[in-house]
C-alpha atoms as a PDB file:
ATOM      1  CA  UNK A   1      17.441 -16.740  23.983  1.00  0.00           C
ATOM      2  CA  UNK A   2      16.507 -19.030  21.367  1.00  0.00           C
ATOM      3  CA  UNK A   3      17.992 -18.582  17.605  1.00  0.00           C
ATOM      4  CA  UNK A   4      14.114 -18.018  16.294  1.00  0.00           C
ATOM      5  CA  UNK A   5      13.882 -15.073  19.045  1.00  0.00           C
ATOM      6  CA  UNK A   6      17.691 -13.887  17.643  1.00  0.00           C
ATOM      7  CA  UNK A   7      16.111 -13.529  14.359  1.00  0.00           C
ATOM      8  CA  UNK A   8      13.304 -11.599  15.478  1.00  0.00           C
ATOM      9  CA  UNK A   9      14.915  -9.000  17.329  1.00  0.00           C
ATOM     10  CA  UNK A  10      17.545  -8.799  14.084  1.00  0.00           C
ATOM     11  CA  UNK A  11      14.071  -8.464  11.349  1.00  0.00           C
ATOM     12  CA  UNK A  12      12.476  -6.101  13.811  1.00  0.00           C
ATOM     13  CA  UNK A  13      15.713  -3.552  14.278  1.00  0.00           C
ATOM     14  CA  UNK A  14      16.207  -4.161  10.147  1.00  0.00           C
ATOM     15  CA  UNK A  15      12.323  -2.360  10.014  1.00  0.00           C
ATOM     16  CA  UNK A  16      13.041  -0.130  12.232  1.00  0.00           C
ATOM     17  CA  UNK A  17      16.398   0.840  10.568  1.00  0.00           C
ATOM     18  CA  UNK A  18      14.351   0.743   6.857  1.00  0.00           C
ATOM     19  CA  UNK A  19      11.030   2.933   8.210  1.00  0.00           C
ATOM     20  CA  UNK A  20      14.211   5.772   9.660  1.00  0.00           C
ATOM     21  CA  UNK A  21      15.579   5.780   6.252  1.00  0.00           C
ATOM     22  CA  UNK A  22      12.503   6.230   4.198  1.00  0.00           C
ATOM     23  CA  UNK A  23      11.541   8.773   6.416  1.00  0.00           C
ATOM     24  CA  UNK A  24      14.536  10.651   5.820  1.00  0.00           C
ATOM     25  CA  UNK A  25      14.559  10.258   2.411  1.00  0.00           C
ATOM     26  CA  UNK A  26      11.075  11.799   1.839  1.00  0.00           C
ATOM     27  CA  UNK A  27      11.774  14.701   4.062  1.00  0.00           C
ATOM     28  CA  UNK A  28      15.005  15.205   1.537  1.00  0.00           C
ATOM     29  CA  UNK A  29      13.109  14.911  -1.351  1.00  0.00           C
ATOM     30  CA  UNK A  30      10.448  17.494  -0.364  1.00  0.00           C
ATOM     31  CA  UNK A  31      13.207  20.084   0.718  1.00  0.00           C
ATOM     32  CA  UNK A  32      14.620  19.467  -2.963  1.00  0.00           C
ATOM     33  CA  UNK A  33      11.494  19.796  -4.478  1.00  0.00           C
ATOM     34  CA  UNK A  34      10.515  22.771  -2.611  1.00  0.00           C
ATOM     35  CA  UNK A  35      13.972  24.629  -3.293  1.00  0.00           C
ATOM     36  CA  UNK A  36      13.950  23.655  -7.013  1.00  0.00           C
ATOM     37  CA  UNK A  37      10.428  25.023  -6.809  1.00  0.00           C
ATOM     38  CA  UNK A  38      11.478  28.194  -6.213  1.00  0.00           C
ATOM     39  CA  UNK A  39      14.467  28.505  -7.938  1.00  0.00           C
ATOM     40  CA  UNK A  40      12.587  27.682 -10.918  1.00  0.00           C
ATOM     41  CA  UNK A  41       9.786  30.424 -10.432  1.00  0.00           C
ATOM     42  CA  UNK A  42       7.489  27.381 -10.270  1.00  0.00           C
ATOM     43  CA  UNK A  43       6.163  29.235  -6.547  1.00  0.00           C
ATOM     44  CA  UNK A  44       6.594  32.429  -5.321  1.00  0.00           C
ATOM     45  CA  UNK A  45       9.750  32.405  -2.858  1.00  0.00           C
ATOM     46  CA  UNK A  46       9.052  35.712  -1.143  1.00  0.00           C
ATOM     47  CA  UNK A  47       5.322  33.704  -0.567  1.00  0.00           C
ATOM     48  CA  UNK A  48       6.237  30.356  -0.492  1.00  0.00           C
ATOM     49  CA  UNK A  49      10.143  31.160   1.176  1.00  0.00           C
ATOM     50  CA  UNK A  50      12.168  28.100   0.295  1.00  0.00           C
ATOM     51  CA  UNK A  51      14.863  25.769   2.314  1.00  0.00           C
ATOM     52  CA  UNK A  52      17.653  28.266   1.869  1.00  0.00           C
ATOM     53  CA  UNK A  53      16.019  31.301   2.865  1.00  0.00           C
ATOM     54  CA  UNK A  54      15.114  29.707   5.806  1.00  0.00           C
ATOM     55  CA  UNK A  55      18.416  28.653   6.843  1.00  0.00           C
ATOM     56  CA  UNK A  56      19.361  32.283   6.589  1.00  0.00           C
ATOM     57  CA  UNK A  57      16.995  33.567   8.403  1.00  0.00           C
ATOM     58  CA  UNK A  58      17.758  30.728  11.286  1.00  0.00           C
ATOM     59  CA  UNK A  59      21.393  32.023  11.535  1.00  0.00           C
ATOM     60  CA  UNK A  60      21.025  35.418  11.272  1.00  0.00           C
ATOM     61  CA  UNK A  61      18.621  35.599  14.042  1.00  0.00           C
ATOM     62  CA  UNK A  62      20.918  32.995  15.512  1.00  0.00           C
ATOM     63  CA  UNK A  63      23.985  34.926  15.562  1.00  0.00           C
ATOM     64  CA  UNK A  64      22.470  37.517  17.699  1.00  0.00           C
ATOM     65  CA  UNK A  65      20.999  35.341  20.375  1.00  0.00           C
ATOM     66  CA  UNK A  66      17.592  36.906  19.424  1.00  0.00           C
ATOM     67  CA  UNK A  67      15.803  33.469  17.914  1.00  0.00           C
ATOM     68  CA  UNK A  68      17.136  31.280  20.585  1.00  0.00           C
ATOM     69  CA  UNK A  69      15.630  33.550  23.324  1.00  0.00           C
ATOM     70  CA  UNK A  70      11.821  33.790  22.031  1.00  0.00           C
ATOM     71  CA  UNK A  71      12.858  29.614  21.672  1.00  0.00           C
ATOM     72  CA  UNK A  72      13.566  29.801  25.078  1.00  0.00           C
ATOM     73  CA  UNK A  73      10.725  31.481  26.124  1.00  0.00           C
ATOM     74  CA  UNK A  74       7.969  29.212  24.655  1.00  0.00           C
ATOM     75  CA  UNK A  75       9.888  26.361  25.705  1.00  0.00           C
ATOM     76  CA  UNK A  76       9.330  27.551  29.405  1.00  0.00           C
ATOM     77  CA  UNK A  77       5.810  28.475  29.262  1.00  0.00           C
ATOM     78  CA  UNK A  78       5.138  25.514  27.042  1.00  0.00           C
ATOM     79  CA  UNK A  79       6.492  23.136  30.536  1.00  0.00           C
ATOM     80  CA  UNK A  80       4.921  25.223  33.130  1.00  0.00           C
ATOM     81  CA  UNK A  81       1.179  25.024  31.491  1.00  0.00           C
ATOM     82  CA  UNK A  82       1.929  21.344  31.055  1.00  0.00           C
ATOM     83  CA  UNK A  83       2.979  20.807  34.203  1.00  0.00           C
ATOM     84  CA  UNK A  84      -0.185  22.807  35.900  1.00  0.00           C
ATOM     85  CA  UNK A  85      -2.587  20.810  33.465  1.00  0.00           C
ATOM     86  CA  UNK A  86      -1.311  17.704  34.678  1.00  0.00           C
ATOM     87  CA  UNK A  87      -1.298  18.442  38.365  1.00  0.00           C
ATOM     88  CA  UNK A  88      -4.565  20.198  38.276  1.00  0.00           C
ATOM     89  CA  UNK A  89      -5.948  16.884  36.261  1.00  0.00           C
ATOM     90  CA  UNK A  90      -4.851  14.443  38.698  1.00  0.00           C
ATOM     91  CA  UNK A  91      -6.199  16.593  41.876  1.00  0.00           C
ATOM     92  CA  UNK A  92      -9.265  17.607  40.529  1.00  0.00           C
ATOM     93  CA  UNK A  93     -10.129  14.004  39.054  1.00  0.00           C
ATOM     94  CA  UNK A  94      -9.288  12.345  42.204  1.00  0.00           C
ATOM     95  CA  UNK A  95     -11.233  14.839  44.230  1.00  0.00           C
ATOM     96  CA  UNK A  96     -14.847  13.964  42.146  1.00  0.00           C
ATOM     97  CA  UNK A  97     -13.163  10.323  42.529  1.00  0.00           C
ATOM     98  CA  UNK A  98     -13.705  10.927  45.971  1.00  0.00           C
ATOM     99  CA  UNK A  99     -16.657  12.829  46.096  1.00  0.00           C
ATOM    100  CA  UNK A 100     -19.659  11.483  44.199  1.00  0.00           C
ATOM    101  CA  UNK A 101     -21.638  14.464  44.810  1.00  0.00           C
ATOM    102  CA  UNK A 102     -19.294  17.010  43.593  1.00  0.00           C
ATOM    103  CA  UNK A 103     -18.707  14.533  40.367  1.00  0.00           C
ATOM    104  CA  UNK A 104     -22.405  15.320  39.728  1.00  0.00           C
ATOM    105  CA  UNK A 105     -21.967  18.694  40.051  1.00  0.00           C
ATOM    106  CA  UNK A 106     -19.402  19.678  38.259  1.00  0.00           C
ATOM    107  CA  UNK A 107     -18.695  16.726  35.366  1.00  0.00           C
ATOM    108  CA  UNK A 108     -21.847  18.586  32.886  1.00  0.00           C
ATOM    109  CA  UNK A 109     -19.445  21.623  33.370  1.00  0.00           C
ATOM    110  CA  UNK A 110     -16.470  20.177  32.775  1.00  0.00           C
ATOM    111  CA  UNK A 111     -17.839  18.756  29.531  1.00  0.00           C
ATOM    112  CA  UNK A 112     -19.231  21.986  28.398  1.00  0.00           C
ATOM    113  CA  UNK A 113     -15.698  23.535  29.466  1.00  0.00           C
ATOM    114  CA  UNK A 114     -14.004  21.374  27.392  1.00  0.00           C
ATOM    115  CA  UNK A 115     -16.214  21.665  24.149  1.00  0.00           C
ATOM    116  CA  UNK A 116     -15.213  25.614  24.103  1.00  0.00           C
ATOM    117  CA  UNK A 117     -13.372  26.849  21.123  1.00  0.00           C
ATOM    118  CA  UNK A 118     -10.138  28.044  23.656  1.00  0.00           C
ATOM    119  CA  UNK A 119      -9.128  31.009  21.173  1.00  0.00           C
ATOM    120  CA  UNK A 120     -12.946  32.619  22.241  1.00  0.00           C
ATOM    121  CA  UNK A 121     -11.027  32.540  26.097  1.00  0.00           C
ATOM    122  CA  UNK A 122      -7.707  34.001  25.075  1.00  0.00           C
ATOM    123  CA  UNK A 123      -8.966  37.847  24.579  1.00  0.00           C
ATOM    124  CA  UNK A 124     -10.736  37.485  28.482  1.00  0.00           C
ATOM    125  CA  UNK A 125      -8.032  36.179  30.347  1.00  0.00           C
ATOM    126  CA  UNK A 126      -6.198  39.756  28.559  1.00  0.00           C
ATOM    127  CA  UNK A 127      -8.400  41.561  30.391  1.00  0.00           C
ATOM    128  CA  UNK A 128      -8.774  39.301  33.474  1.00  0.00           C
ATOM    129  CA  UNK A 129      -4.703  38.886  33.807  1.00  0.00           C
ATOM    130  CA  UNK A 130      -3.203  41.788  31.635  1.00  0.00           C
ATOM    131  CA  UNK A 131      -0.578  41.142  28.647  1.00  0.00           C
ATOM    132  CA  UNK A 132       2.441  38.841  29.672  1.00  0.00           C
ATOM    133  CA  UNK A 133       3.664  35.218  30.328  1.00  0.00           C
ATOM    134  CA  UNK A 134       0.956  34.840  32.739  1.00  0.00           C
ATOM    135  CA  UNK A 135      -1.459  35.109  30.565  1.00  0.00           C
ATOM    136  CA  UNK A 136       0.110  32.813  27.944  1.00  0.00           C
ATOM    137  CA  UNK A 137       0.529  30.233  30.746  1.00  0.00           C
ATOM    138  CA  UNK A 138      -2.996  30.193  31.663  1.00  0.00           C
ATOM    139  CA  UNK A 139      -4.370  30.139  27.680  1.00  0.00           C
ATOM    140  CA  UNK A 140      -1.718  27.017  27.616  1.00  0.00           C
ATOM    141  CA  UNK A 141      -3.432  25.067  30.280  1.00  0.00           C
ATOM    142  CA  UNK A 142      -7.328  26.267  29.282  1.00  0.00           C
ATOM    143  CA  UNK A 143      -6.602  24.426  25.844  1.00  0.00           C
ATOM    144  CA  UNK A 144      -5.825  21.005  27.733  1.00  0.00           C
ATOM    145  CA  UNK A 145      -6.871  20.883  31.215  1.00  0.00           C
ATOM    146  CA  UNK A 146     -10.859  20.188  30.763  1.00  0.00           C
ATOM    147  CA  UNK A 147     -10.450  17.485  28.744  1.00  0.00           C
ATOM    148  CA  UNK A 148      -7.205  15.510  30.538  1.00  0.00           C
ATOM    149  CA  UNK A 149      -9.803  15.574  33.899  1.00  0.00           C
ATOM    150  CA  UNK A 150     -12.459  13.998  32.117  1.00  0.00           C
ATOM    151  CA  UNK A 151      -9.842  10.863  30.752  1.00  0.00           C
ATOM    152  CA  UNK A 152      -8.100  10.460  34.053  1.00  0.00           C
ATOM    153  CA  UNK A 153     -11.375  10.608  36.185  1.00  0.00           C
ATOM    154  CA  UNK A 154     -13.295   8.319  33.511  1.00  0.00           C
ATOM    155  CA  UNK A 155     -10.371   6.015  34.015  1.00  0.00           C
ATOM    156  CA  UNK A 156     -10.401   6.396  37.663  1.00  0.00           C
ATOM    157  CA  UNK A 157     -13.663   4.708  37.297  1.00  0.00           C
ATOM    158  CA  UNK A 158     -12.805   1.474  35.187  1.00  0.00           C
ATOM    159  CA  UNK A 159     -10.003   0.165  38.055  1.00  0.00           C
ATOM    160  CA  UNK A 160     -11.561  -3.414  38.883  1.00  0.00           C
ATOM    161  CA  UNK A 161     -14.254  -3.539  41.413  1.00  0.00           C
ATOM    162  CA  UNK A 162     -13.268  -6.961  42.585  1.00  0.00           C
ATOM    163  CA  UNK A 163      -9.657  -5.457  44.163  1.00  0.00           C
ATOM    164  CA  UNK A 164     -11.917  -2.706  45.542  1.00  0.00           C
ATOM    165  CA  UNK A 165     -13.817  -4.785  47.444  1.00  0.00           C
ATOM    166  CA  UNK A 166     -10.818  -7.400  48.410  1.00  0.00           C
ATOM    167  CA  UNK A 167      -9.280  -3.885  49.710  1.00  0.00           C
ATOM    168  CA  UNK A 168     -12.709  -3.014  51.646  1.00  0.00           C
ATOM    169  CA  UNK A 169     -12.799  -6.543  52.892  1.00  0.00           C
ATOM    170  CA  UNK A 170      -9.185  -6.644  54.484  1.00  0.00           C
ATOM    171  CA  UNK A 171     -10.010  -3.198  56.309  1.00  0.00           C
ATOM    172  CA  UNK A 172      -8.888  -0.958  54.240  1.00  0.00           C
ATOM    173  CA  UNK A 173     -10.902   2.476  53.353  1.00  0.00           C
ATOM    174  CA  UNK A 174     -11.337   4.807  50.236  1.00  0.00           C
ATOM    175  CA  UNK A 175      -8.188   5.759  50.697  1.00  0.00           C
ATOM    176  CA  UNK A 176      -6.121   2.716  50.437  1.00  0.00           C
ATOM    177  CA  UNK A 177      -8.287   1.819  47.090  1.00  0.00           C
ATOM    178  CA  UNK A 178      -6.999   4.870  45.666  1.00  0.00           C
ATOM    179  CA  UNK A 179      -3.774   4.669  46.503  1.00  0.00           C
ATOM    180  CA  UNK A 180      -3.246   0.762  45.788  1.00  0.00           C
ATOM    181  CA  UNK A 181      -5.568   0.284  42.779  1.00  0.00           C
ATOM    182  CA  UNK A 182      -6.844   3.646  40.968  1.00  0.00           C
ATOM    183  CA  UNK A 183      -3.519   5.114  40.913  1.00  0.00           C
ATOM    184  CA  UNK A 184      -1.042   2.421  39.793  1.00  0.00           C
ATOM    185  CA  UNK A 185      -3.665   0.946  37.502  1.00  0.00           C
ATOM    186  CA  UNK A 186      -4.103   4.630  35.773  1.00  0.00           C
ATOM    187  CA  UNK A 187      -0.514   5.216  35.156  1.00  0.00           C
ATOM    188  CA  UNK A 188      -0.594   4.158  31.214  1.00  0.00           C
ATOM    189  CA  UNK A 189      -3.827   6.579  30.920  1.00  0.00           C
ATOM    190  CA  UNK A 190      -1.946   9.332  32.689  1.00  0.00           C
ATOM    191  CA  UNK A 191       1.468   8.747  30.194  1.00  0.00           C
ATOM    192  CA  UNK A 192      -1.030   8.910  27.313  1.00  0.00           C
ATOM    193  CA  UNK A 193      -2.410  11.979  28.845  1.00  0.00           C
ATOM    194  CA  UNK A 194       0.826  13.299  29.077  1.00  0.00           C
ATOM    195  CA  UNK A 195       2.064  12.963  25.387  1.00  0.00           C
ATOM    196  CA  UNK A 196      -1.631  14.253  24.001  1.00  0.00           C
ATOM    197  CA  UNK A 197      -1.246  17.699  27.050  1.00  0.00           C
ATOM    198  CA  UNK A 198       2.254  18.235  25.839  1.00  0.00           C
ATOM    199  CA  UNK A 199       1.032  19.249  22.304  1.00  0.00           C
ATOM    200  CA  UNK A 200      -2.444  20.716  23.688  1.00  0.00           C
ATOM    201  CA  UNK A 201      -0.267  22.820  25.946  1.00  0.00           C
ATOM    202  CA  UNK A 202       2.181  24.170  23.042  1.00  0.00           C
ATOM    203  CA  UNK A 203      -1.143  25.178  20.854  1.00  0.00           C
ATOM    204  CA  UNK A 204      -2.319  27.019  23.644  1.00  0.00           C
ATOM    205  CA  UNK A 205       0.404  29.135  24.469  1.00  0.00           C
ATOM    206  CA  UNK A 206       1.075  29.847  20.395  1.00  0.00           C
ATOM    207  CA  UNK A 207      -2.485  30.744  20.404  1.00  0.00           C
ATOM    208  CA  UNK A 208      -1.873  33.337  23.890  1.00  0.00           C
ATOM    209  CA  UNK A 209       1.759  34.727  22.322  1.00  0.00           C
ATOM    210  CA  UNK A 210      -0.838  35.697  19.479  1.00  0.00           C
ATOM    211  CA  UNK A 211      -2.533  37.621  21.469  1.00  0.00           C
ATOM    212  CA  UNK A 212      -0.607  38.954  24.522  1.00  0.00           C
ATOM    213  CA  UNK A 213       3.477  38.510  23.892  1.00  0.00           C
ATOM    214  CA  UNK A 214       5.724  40.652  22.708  1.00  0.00           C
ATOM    215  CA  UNK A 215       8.425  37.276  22.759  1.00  0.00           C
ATOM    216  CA  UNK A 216       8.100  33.892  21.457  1.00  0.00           C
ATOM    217  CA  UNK A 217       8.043  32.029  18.785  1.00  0.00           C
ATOM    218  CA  UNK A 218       4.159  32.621  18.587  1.00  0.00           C
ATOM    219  CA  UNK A 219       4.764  36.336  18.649  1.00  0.00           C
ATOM    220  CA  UNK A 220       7.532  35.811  15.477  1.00  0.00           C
ATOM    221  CA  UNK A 221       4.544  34.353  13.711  1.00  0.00           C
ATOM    222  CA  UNK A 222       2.255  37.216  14.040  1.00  0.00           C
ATOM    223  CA  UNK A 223       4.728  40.065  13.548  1.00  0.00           C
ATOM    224  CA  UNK A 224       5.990  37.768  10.683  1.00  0.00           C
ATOM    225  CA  UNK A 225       2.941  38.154   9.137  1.00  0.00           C
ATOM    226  CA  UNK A 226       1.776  41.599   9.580  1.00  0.00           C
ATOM    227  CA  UNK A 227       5.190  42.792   7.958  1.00  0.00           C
ATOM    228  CA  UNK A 228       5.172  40.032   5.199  1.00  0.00           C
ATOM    229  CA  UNK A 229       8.557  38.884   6.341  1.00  0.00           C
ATOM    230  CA  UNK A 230       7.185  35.403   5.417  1.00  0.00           C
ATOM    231  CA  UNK A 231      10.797  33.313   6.011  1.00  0.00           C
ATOM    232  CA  UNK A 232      10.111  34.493   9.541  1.00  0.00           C
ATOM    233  CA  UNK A 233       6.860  32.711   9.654  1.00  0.00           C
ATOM    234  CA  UNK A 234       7.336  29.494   8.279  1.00  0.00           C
ATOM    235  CA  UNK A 235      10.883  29.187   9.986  1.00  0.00           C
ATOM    236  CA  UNK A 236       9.002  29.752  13.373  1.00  0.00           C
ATOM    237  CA  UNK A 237       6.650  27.137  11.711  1.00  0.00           C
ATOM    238  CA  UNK A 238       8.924  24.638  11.680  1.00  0.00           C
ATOM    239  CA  UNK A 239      11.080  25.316  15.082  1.00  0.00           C
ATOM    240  CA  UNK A 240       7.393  24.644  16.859  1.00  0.00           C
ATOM    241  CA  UNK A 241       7.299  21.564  14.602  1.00  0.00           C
ATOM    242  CA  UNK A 242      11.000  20.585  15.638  1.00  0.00           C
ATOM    243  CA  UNK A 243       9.653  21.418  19.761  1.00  0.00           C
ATOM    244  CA  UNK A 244       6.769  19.519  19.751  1.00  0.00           C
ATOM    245  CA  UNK A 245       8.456  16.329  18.512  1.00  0.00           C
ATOM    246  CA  UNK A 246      11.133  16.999  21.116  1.00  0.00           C
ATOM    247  CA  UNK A 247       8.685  17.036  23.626  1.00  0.00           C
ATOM    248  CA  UNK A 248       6.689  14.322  22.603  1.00  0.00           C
ATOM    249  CA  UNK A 249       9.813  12.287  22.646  1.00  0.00           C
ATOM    250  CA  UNK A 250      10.681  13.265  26.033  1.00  0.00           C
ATOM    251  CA  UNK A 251       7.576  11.541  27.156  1.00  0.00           C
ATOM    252  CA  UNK A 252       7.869   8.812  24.910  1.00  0.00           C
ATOM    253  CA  UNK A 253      11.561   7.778  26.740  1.00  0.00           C
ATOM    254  CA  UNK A 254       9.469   8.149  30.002  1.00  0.00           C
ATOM    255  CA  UNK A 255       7.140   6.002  29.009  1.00  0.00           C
ATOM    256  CA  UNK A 256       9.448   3.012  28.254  1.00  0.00           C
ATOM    257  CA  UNK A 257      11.547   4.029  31.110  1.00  0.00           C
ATOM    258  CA  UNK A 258       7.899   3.556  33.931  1.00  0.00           C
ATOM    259  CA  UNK A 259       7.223   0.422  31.520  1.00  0.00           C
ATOM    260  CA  UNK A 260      11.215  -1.015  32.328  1.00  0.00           C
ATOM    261  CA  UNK A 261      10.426  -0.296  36.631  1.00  0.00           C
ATOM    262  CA  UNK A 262       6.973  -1.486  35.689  1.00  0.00           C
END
């Protein structure tokens, strides 16, 4: 490794190291300010809450168990509707992959589908599926599922033609293109499907816990509110804040990790 490449990697970690910091120190700042803000009467605390009220609230609920089970909860459903949005993408794209005719059919649908305001769904799939995780799960993958088949198959479709037909001309069939070409060639589409589903997926169940949970961090928000217990609200706020990051992280290390084997 050359001395100029040394220096690089050293400037690079520096910025890095320099972006972490001043990202920390604004979050700081706007905790202080926000505190001071209410200390001062400069914002309504019981309205507005402030850092410290939060933390109480955190460890009281804490302390009996109660705030890390509704955490829990949402956590769960939040990885099962991902999960099923991602499986369901990849089979149902590669099936109109493999079937013009059913691409024809069914992609003016999808796109209508997917232009749907999901909350309007929520209240039917009550009444279709009843009150419960189920129906959380299913709101969770409605909010991302339309749209992640539409990427992946549109993607499906931009693999290069010229390895199709080198695949086609050593014997190979539809089969072997997809499995050879459209697959490994979609995997950076399908990781940047995954960190855009992973947020898509917690909106959707916040927006079914709304509607149809009596647990959840989604739930905490809505009784929150109806009972003006407003450090309850913005607390739960923040914890979905804190989970999505942690989730899009998790799929940011997987990234690098497929780009490493890659």
């Amino acid at each position: 490794m050359s001395e100029a490449h040394k220096q690089y990697l050293r400037s690079l970690v520096k910025y890095r190291r320099k972006i972490k910091f001043f990202r920390i120190l604004v979050f700081v700042i706007f905790l202080i300010l926000w505190e001071s803000a209410a200390d001062f009467g400069l914002i309504d605390a019981f309205f507005f809450s402030s850092p410290s009220r939060i933390v109480k609230w955190v460890f009281s609920m804490g302390k009996t168990g109660e705030l890390f089970t509704h955490i829990g909860i949402t956590l769960w459903e939040t990885v099962l509707s991902f999960l099923f949005v991602m499986l369901l993408s990849v089979a149902v794209a590669s099936l109109l992959w493999f079937s013009k005719s059913l691409a024809a059919i069914f992609e003016p649908t999808l796109v209508i589908l997917n232009s749907l305001p999901k909350s309007a769904l929520a209240p039917l799939f009550i009444v279709w599926l009843g009150t419960g995780m189920k129906t959380i799960i299913v709101a969770g993958i409605s909010v991302a599922v339309f749209g992640s088949i539409i990427s992946i198959y549109t993607q499906f479709h931009q693999t290069d033609p010229e390895m199709a037909k080198l695949i086609i001309t050593l014997g190979g069939n539809k089969w072997d293109i997809y499995k050879r070409i459209v697959l490994p060639y979609c995997v950076p589409t399908l990781i940047n499907s995954m960190k855009v589903n992973i947020g898509l997926a917690l909106v959707g169940v916040v927006i079914g816990e709304f509607l149809a949970a009596r647990r959840g961090l989604g739930y905490l928000i809505i009784y929150g509110t109806q009972v003006f217990r407003l450090d309850m609200v913005i607390s739960s706020i923040i914890i979905l804040c804190v989970i999505a990051y942690g989730l899009y992280f998790f799929i940011q290390r997987l990234e690098r990790f497929v780009n490493m084997e890659m």
